[in-house]
Structure formats: C-alpha cells, structure tokens
C-alpha atoms as a PDB file:
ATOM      1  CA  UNK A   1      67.348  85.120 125.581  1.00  0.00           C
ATOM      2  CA  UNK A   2      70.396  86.432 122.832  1.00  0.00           C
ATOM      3  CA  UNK A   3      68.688  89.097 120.767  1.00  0.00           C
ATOM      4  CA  UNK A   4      69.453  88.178 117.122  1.00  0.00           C
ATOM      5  CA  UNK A   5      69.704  90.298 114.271  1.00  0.00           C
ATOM      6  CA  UNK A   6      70.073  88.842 110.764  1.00  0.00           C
ATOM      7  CA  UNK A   7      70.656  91.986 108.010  1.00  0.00           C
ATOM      8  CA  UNK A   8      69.371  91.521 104.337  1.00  0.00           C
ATOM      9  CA  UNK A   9      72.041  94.386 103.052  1.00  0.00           C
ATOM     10  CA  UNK A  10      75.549  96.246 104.078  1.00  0.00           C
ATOM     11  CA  UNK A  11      73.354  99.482 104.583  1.00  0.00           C
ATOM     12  CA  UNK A  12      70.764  97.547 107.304  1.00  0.00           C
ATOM     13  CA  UNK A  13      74.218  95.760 108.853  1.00  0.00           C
ATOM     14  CA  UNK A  14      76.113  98.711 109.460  1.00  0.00           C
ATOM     15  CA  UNK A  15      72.651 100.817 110.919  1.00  0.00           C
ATOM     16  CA  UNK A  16      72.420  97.475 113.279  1.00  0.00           C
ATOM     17  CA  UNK A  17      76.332  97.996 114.174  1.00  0.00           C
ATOM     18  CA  UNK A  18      75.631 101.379 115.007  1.00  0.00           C
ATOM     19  CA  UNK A  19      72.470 101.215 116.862  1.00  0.00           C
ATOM     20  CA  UNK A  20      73.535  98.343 118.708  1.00  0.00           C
ATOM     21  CA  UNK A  21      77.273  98.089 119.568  1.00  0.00           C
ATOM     22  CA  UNK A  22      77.504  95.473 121.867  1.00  0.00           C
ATOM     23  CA  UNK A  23      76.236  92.224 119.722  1.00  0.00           C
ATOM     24  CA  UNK A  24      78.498  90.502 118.822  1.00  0.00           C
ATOM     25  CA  UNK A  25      79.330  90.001 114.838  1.00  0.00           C
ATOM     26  CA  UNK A  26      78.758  86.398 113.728  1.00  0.00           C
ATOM     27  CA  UNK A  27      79.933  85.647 110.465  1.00  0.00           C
ATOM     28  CA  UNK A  28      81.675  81.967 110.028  1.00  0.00           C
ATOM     29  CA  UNK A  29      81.253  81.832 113.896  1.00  0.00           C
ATOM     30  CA  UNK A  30      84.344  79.068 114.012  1.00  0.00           C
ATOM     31  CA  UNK A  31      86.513  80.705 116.639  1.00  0.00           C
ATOM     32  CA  UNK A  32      83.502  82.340 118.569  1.00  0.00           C
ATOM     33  CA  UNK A  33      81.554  79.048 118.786  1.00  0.00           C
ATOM     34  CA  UNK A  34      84.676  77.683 119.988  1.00  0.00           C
ATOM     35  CA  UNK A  35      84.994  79.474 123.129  1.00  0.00           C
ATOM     36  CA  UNK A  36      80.990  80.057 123.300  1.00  0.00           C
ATOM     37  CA  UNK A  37      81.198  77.898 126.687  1.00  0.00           C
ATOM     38  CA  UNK A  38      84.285  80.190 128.276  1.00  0.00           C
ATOM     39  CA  UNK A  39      82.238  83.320 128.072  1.00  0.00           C
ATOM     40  CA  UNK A  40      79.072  84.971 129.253  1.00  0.00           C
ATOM     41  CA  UNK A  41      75.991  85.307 127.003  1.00  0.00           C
ATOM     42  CA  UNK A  42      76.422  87.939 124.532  1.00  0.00           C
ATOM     43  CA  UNK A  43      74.217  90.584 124.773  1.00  0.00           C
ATOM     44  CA  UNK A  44      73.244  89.928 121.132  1.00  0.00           C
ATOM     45  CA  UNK A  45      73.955  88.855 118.158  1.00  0.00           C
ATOM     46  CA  UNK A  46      74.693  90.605 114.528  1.00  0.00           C
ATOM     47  CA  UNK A  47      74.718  87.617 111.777  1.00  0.00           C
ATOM     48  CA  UNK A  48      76.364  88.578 108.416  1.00  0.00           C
ATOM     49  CA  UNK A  49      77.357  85.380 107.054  1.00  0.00           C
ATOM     50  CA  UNK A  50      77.010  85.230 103.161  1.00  0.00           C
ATOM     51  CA  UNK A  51      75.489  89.296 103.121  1.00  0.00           C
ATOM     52  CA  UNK A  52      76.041  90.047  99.879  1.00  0.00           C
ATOM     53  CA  UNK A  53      77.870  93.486 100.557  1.00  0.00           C
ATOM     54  CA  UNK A  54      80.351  91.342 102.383  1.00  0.00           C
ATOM     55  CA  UNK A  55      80.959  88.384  99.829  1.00  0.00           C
ATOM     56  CA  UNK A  56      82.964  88.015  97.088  1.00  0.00           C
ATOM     57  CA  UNK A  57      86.039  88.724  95.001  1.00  0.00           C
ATOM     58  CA  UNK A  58      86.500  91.254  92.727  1.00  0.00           C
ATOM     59  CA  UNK A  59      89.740  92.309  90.743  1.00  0.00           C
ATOM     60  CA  UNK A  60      90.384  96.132  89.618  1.00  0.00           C
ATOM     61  CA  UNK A  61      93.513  97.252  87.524  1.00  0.00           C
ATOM     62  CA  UNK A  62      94.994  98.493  91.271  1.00  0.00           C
ATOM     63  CA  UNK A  63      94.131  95.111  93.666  1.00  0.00           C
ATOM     64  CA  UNK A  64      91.770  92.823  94.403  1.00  0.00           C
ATOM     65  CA  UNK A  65      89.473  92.838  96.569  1.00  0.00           C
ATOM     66  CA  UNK A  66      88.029  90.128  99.349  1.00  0.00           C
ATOM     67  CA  UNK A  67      84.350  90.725 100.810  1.00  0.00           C
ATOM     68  CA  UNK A  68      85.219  90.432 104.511  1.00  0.00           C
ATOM     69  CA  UNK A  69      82.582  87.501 105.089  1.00  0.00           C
ATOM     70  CA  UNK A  70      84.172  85.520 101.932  1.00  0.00           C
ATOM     71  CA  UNK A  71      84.787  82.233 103.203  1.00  0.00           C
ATOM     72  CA  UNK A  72      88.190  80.503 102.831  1.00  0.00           C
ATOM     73  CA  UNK A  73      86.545  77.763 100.197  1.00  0.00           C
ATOM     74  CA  UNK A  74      85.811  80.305  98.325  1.00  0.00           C
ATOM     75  CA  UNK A  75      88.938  82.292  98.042  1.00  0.00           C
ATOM     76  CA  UNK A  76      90.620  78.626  97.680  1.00  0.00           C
ATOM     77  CA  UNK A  77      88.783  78.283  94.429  1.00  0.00           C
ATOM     78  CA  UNK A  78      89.626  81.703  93.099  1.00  0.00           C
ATOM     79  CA  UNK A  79      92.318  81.651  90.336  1.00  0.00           C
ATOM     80  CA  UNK A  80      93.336  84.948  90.800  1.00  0.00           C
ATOM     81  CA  UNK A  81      93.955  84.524  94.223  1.00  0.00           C
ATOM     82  CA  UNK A  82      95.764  81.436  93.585  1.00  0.00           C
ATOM     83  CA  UNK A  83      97.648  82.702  90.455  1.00  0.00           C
ATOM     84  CA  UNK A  84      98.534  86.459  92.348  1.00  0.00           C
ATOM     85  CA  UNK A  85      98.667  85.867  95.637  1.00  0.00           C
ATOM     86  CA  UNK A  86     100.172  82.072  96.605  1.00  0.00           C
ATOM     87  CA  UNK A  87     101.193  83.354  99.598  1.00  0.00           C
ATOM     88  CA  UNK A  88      97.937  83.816 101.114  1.00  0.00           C
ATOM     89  CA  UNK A  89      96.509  81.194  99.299  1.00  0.00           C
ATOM     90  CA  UNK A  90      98.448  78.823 101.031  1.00  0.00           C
ATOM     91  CA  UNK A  91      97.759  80.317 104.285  1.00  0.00           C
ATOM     92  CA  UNK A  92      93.837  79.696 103.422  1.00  0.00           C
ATOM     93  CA  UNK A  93      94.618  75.785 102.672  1.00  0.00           C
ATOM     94  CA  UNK A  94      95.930  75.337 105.754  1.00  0.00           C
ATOM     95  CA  UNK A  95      93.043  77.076 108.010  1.00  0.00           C
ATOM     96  CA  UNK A  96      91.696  74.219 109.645  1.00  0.00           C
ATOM     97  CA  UNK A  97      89.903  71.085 107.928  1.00  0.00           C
ATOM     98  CA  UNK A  98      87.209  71.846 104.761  1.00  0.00           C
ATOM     99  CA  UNK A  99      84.418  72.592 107.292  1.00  0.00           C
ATOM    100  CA  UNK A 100      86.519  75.288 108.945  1.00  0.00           C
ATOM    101  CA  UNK A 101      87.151  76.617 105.634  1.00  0.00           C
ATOM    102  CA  UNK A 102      83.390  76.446 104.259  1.00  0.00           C
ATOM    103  CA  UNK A 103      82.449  78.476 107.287  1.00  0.00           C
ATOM    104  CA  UNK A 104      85.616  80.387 108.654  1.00  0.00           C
ATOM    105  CA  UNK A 105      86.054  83.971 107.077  1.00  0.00           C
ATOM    106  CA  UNK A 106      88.907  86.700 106.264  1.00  0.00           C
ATOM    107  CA  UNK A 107      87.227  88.666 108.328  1.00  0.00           C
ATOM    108  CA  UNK A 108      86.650  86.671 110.839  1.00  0.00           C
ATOM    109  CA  UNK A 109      90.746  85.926 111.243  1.00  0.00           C
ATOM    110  CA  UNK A 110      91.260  89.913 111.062  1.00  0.00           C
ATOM    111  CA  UNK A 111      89.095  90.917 113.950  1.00  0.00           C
ATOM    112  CA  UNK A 112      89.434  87.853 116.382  1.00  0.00           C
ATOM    113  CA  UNK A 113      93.137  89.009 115.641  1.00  0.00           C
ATOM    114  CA  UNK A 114      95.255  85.961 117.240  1.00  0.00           C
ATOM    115  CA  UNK A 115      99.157  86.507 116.777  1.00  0.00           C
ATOM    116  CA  UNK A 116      98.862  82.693 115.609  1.00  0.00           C
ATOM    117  CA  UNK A 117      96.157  83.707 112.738  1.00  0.00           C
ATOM    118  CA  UNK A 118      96.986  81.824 110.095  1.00  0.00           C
ATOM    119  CA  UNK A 119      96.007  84.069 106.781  1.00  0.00           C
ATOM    120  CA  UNK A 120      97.612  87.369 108.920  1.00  0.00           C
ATOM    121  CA  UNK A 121     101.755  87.051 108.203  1.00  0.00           C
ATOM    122  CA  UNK A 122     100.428  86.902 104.643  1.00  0.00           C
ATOM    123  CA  UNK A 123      98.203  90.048 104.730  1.00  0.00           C
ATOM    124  CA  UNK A 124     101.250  91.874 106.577  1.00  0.00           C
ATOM    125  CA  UNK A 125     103.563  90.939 103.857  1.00  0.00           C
ATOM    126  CA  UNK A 126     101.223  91.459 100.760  1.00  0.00           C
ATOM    127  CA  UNK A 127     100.903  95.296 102.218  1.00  0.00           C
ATOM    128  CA  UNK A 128      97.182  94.347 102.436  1.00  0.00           C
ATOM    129  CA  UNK A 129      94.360  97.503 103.163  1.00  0.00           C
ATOM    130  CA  UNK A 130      91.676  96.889 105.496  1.00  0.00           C
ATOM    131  CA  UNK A 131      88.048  98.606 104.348  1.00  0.00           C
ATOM    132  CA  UNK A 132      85.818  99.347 107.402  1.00  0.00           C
ATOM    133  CA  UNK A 133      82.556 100.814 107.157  1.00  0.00           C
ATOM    134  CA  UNK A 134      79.947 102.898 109.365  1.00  0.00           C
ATOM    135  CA  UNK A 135      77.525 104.946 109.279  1.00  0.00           C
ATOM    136  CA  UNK A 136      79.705 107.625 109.348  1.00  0.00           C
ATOM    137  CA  UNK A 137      81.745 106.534 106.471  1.00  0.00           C
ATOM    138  CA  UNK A 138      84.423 104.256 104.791  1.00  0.00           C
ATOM    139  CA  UNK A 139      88.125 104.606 105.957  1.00  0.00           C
ATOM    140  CA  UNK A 140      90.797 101.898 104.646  1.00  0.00           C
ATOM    141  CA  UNK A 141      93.508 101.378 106.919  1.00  0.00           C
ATOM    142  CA  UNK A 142      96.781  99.272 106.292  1.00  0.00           C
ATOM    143  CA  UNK A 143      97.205  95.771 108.101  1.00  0.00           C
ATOM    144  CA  UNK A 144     100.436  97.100 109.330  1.00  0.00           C
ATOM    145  CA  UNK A 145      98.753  99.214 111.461  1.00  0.00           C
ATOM    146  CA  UNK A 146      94.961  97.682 112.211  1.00  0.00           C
ATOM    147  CA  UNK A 147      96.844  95.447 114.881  1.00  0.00           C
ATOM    148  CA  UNK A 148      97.379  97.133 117.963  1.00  0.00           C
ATOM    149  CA  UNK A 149      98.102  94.482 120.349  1.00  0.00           C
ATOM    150  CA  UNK A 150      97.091  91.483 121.725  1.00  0.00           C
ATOM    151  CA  UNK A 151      93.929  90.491 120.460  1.00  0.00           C
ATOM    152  CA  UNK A 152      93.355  94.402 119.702  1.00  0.00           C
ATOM    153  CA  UNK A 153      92.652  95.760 116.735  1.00  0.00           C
ATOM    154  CA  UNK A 154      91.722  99.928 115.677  1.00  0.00           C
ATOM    155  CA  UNK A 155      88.044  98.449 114.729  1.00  0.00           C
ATOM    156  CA  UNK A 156      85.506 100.960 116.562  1.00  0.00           C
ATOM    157  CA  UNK A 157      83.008  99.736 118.147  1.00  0.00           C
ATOM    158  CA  UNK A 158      80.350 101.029 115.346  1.00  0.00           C
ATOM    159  CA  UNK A 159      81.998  99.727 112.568  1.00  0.00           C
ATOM    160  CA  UNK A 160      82.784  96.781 110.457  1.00  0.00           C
ATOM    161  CA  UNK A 161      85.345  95.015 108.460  1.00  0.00           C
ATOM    162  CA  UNK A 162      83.862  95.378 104.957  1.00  0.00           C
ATOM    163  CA  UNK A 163      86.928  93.877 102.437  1.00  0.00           C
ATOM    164  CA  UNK A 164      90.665  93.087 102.093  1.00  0.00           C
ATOM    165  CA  UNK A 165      92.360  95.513  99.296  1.00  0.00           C
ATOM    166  CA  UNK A 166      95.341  93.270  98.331  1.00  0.00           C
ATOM    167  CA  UNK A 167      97.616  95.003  95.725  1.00  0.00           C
ATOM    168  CA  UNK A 168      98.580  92.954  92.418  1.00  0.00           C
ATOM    169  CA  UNK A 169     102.242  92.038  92.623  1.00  0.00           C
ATOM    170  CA  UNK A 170     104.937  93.576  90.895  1.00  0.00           C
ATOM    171  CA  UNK A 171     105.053  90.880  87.879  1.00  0.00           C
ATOM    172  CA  UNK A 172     108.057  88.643  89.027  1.00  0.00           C
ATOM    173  CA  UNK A 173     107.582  88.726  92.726  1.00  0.00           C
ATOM    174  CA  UNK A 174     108.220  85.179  94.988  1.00  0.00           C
ATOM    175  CA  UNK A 175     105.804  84.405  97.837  1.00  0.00           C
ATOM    176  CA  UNK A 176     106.216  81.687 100.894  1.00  0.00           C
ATOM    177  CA  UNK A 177     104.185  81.211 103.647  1.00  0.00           C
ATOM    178  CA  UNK A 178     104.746  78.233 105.934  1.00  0.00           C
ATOM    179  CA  UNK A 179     103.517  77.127 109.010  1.00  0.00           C
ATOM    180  CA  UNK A 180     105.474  74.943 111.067  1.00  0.00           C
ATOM    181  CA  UNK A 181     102.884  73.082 114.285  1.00  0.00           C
ATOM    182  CA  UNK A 182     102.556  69.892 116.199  1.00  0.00           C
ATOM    183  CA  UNK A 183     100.981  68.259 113.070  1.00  0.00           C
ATOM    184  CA  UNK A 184     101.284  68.332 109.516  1.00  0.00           C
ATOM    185  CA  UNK A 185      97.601  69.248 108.900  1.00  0.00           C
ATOM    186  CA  UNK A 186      94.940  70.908 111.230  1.00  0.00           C
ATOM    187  CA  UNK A 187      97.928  72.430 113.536  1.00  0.00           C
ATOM    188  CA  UNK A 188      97.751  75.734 115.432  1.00  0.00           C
ATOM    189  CA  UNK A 189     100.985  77.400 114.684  1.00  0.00           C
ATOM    190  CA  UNK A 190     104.039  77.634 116.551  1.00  0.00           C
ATOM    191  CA  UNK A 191     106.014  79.630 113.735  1.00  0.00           C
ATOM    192  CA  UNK A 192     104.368  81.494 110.323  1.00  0.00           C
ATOM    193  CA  UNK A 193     106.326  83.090 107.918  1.00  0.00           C
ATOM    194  CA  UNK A 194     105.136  84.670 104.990  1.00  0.00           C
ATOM    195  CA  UNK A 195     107.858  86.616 102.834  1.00  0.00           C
ATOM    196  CA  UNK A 196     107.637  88.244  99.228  1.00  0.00           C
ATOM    197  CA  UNK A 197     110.673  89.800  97.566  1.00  0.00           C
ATOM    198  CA  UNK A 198     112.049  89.935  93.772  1.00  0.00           C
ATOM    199  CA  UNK A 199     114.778  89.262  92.239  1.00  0.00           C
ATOM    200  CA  UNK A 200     116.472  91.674  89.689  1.00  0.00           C
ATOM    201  CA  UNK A 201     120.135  90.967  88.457  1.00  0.00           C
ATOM    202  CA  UNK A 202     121.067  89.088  90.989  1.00  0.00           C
ATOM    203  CA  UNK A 203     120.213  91.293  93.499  1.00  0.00           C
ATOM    204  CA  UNK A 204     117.193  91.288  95.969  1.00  0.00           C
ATOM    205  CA  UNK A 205     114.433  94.049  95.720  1.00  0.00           C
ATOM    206  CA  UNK A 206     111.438  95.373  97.998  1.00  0.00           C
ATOM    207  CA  UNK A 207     111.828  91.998 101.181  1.00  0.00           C
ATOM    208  CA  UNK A 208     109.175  91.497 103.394  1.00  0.00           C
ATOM    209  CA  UNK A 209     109.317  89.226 105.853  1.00  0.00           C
ATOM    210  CA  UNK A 210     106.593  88.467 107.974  1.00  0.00           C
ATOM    211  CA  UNK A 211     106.107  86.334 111.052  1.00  0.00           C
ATOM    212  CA  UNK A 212     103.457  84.972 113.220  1.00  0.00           C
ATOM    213  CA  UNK A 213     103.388  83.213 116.693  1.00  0.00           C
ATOM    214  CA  UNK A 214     106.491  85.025 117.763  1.00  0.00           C
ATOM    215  CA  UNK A 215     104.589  88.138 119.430  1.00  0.00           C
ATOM    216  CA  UNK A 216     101.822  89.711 120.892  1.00  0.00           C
ATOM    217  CA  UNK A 217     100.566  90.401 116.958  1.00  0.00           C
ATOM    218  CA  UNK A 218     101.661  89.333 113.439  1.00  0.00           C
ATOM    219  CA  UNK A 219     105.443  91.405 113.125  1.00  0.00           C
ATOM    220  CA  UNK A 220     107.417  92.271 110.354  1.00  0.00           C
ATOM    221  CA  UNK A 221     111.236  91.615 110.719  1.00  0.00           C
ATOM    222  CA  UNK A 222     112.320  95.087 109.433  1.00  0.00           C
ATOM    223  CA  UNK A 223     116.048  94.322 110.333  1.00  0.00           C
ATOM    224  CA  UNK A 224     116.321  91.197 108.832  1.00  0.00           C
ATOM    225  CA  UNK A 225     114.440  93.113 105.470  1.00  0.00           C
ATOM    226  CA  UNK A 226     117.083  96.088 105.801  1.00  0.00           C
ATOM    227  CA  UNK A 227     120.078  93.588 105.357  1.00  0.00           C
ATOM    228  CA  UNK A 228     118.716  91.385 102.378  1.00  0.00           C
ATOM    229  CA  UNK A 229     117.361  94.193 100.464  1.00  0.00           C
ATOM    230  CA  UNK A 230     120.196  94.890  97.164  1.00  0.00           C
ATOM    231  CA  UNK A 231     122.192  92.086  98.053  1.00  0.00           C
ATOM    232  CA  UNK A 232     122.915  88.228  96.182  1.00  0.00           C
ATOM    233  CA  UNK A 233     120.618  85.587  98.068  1.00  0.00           C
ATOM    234  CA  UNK A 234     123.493  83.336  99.013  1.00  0.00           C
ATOM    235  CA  UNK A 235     124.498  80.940 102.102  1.00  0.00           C
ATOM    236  CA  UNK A 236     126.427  84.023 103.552  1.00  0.00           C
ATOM    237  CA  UNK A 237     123.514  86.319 103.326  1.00  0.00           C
ATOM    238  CA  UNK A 238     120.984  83.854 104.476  1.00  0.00           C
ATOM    239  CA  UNK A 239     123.230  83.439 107.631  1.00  0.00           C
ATOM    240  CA  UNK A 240     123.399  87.035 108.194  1.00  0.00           C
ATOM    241  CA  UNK A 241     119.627  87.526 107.814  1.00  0.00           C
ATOM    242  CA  UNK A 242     118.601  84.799 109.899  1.00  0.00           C
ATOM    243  CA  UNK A 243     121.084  86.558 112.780  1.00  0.00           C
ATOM    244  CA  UNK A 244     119.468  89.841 112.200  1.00  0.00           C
ATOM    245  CA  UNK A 245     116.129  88.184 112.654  1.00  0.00           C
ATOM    246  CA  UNK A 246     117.571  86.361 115.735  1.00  0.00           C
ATOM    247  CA  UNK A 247     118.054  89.997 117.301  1.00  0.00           C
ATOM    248  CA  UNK A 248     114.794  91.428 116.662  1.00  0.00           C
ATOM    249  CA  UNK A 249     112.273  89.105 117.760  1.00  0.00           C
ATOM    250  CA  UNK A 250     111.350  88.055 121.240  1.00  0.00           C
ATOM    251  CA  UNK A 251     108.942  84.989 121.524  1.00  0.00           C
ATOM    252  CA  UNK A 252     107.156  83.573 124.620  1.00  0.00           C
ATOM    253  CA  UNK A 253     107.280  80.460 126.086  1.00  0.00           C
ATOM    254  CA  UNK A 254     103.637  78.771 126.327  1.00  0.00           C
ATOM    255  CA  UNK A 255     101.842  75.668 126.322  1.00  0.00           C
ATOM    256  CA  UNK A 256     101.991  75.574 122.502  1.00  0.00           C
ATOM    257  CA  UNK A 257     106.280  76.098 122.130  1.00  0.00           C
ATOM    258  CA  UNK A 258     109.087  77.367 124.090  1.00  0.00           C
ATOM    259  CA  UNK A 259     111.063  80.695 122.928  1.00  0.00           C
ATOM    260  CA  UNK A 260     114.123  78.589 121.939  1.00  0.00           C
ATOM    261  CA  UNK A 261     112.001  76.077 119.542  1.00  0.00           C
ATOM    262  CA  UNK A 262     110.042  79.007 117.711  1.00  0.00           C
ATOM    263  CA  UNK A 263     113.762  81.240 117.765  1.00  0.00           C
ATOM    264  CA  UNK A 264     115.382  78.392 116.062  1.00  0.00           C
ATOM    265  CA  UNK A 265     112.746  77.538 113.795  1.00  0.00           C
ATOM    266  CA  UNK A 266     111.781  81.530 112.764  1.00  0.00           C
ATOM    267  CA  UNK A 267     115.629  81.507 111.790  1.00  0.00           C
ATOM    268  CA  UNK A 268     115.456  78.682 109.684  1.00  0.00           C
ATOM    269  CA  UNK A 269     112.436  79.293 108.279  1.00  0.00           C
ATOM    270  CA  UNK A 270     113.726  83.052 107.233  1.00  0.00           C
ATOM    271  CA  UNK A 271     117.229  81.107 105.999  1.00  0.00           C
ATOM    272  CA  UNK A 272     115.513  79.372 103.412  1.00  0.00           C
ATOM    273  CA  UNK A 273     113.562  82.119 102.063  1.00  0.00           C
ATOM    274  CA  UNK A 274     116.714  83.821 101.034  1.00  0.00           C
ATOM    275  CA  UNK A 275     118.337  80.230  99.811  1.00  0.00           C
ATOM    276  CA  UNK A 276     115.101  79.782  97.648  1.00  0.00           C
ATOM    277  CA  UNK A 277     115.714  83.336  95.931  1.00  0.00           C
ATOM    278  CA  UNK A 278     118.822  82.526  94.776  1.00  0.00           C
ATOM    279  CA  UNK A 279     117.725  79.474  92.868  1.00  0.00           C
ATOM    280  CA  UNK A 280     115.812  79.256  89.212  1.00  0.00           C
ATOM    281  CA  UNK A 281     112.610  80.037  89.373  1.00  0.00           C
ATOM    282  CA  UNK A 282     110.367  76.706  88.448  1.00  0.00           C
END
C-alpha cells in the first residue's frame, strides 16, 4: 500500500520532502491522476493541497506573489492578477474546464514542466522568480532558467516549489497570450505565445516574446526581441520579426501538429503582436 503523508504546515512539508524524497508531491493531482494508470505505484505520497504556507496571493510594493498550491480559480478571481498581469491571467482561463481549474495549481504546471504548459510562456515573459524551499534554505531562481529540458526542471529532490514572484509591470506595458489548439476551449496547445512590450514615442521598449509547444521547454525568441526593440510597430517590422522568429525556432512534428503548421502559426501569431502595438490602446 502508497504511504501517505498529509502536512498541517510548510515547516512539517518540507521535513517530509526531506526525509522522504521519493513520494511523490500531490497538490491539484490533475496531470498526475491523469497518467496514474501509465506508471508504477509511487512509493508514496506527499499531499499539500490547500497548506496554508503554499496558498494564496499576496502583493508587495516589488511583485506579487502566488502560493505555489494556489489553484487557478483562485488566481482567476484575483483583481490584481487580472488588472497587472492579463497575460497570465488569460493563460489561467484557458487551463482546462472549471474543475481543472478548482483543482489544478501554478505549481503543479511548473514542476510537471510540459513545453505545452499553458500558464509557462506567460511566466517566461513576465520575468517571473521561482521560490523553492528546504530544509536547508530558500533560494529564488528565475523561470528563465528553472527549465532545463524536457520535462526537467533544477527542483532538487529535497525541495519544493513554495511561490511565483511576478514583478508589477512597468505602468503602460501590453500583454498577449494566445493559444492556438484543435478546439476553441479545453485544447492542448499546438502554439502559445505570450509577449509584453511598451510603447514610448512611437517606438518599442523592453519585447519579450515567449513561445510554447515549439520546443523541448517554454523559449524565448531573443532574435525576433533584438529586432523589434526601438523600432515603429508597423507592417514592415512585423514582417521582419516574424522572419527572425522563423530562423530561430525549430518545432517537432507529433501527433498533436506538424513543424510547418506550428512554424506558420508561431509567425503569425508573433506578426500580430507587433501590428497590435502600433494601434491605440483601448
């Protein structure tokens, strides 16, 4: 029988981590239930849905800050989420159907790690900080570089993922994610962008672009950044920006797309971020 362990406070979960680092960590359990019946019996099992050191939102004068085991519900009915950070936001509507998103977590998305996440692009492009805790300590590492591969992440084997730190935006900043699947709702992706960028003069400032399903992990398109970055948002430069993309990403073909679909469709999607900078702000 599946040892279980069921913590009543961060301090208990993270001397259960250590102690025992082979359970698995169930928290929304939607992707591990999922493929439950493709693997072998975990050794055990760590449960740390709704722990309190976990949960929550909380908003300093620097960022705010999501509780790793914070479902998506609940970040959906955050304002400040909503009214800072649309781009993620969005990503969160579109994580599955309401049960998904009254069980499925942040953190859960973060360490199962799937280039096809849906809430990662966003966390890439908002120059989110990961928090992971041990007994040994606290370190905070930037999404940019908690991905290592496929389905790898720097997590150590003692530790867990205790928050997302997600700066406040420069005031004026524009954020799109989209997600472009076999369905309108309830879709695995084929293509995800999520791009932030101002607009000052005329002029673009600080571009990220961010993309998922079109490698082994979320990627940011630093060419395609490099060329829009100072320049007018016009038809010309959303041509050129789109080609640079074109150049610097290198999809698979699987059962879910082909390269040339999520090529052509990365492009486009990239193309109209730069169109939609160039026009009023609603």
């Amino acid at each position: 029988m599946t040892a279980y362990l069921r913590p009543h406070t961060l301090e208990e979960a993270l001397a259960a981590r250590a102690q025992n680092p082979a359970f698995t960590v169930l928290a929304g359990g939607t992707d591990l239930m999922v493929n439950a019946p493709h693997k072998p019996e975990p050794v055990g099992l760590l449960d740390v849905f709704g722990l309190p050191g976990l949960c929550g939102i909380e908003s300093n004068a620097n960022e705010l800050r999501l509780g790793a085991a914070t479902p998506y519900r609940a970040i959906l009915e955050d304002a400040r989420v909503r009214s800072e950070l649309p781009c993620l936001w969005e990503a969160c509507r579109e994580v599955g159907a309401v049960q998904i998103q009254a069980r499925g977590t942040l953190g859960g998305n973060l360490v199962t790690s799937s280039p096809v996440g849906d809430t990662l692009p966003a966390l890439l492009a908002l120059e989110a900080v990961i928090e992971l805790a041990s007994v040994r300590g606290v370190r905070k590492v930037p999404y940019a570089q908690f991905c290592t591969g496929y389905r790898k992440t720097v997590l150590a084997a003692d530790e867990l993922v205790v928050a997302v730190l997600l700066p406040h935006p420069v005031p004026g900043t524009r954020q799109l994610w989209r997600k472009v699947g076999t369905r309108r709702a309830q879709a695995i992706a084929k293509v995800a962008l999520a791009a932030v960028a101002r607009v000052e003069d005329g002029l673009v400032v600080a571009p990220r672009i961010a993309l998922g399903a079109v490698a082994a992990t979320p990627i940011r398109a630093h060419a395609a950044e490099v060329l829009l970055a100072g320049v007018r948002p016009d038809a010309a430069c959303a041509g050129r920006v789109a080609g640079a993309l074109l150049a610097e990403i290198h999809p698979i073909t699987d059962v879910r797309s082909t390269e040339a679909y999520r090529r052509e469709v990365a492009a486009r999607l990239v193309a109209r971020f730069v169109l939609s900078l160039g026009q009023e702000k609603p």
